[in-house]
Protein backbone atom coordinates (compact mmCIF):
# COMPACT_ATOMS: atom_id res chain seq x y z
CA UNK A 1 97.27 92.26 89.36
CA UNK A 2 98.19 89.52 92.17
CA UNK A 3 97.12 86.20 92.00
CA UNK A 4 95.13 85.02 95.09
CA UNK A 5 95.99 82.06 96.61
CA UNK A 6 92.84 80.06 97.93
CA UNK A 7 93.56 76.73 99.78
CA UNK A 8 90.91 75.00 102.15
CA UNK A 9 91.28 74.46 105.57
CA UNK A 10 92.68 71.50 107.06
CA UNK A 11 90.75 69.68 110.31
CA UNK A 12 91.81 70.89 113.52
CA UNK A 13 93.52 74.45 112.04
CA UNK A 14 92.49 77.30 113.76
CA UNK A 15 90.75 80.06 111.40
CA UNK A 16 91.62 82.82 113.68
CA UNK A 17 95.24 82.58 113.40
CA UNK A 18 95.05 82.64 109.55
CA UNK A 19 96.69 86.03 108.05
CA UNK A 20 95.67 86.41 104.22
CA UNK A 21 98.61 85.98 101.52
CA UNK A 22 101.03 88.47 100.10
CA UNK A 23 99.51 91.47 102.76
CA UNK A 24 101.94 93.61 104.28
CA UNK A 25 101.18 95.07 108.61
CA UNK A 26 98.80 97.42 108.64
CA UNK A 27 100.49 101.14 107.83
CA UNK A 28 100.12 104.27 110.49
CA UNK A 29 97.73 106.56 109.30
CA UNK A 30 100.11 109.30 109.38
CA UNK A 31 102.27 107.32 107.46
CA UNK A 32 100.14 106.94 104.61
CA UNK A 33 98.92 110.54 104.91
CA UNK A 34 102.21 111.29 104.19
CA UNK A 35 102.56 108.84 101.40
CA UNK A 36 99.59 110.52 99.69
CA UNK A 37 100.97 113.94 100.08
CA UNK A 38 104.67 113.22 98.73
CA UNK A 39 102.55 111.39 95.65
CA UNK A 40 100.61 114.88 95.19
CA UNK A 41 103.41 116.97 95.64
CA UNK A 42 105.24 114.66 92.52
CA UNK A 43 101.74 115.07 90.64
CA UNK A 44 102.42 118.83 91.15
CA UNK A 45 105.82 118.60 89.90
CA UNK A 46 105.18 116.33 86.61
CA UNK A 47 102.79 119.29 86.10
CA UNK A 48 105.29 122.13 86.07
CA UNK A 49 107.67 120.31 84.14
CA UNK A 50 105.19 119.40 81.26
CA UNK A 51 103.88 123.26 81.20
CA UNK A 52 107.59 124.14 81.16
CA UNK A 53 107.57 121.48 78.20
CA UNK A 54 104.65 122.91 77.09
CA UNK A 55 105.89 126.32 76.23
CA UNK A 56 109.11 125.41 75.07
CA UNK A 57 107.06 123.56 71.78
CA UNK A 58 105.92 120.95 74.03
CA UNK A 59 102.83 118.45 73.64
CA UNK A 60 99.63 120.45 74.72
CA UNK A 61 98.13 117.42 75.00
CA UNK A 62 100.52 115.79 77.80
CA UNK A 63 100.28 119.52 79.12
CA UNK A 64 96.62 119.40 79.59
CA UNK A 65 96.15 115.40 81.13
CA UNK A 66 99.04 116.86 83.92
CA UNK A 67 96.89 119.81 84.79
CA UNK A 68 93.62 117.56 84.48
CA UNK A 69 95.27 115.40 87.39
CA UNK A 70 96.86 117.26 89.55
CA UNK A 71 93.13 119.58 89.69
CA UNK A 72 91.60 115.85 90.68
CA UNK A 73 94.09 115.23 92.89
CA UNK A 74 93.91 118.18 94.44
CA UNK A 75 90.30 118.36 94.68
CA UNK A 76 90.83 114.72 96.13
CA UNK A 77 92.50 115.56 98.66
CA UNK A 78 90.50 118.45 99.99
CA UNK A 79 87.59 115.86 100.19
CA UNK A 80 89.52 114.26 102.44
CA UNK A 81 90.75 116.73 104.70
CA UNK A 82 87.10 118.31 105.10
CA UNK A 83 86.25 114.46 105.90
CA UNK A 84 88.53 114.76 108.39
CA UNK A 85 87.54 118.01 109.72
CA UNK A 86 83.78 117.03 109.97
CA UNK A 87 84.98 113.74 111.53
CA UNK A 88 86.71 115.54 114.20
CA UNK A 89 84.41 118.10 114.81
CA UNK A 90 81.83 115.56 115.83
CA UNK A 91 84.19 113.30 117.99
CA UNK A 92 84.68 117.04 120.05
CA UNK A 93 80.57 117.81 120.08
CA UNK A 94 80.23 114.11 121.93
CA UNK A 95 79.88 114.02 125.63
CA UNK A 96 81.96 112.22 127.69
């Protein structure tokens, strides 16, 4: 967890050229659509390697939390792309 700084402001400082502490620039969108896929696809991997574990005498247990969250994340992520879809849809059905 960060710690948040608060401090008040002084006279004369100008509130609209205040940034907030510790934030990095806003990210692309595509960038962090990527970032969320290459975090999925890793989900997806942990999950083959603990089935592989799994049937090799593995832990079921670790076996079955992997699958659990890689189906969420999946799931997730189809949420979001039929957001998406809907979203876009409607920005074509608007007239210009």
């Amino acid at each position: 967890m960060t710690d948040l700084k608060i401090t008040g402001l002084g006279a004369g400082q100008d509130i609209s050229k205040l940034k907030p502490a510790g934030k990095e620039p806003a990210v692309g969108f595509d960038a962090m659509m990527q970032d969320a896929m290459g975090k999925i696809s890793q989900v997806q991997t942990d999950t083959e390697k603990a089935v592989k574990e799994l049937t090799s005498g593995g832990d079921p247990t670790q076996a079955i939390i992997a699958m659990e969250k890689a189906d969420m994340d999946f799931q997730l992520m189809l949420e979001v792309r039929n957001k998406l879809l809907s979203a876009y849809q409607e920005v074509m059905r608007m007239q210009v």
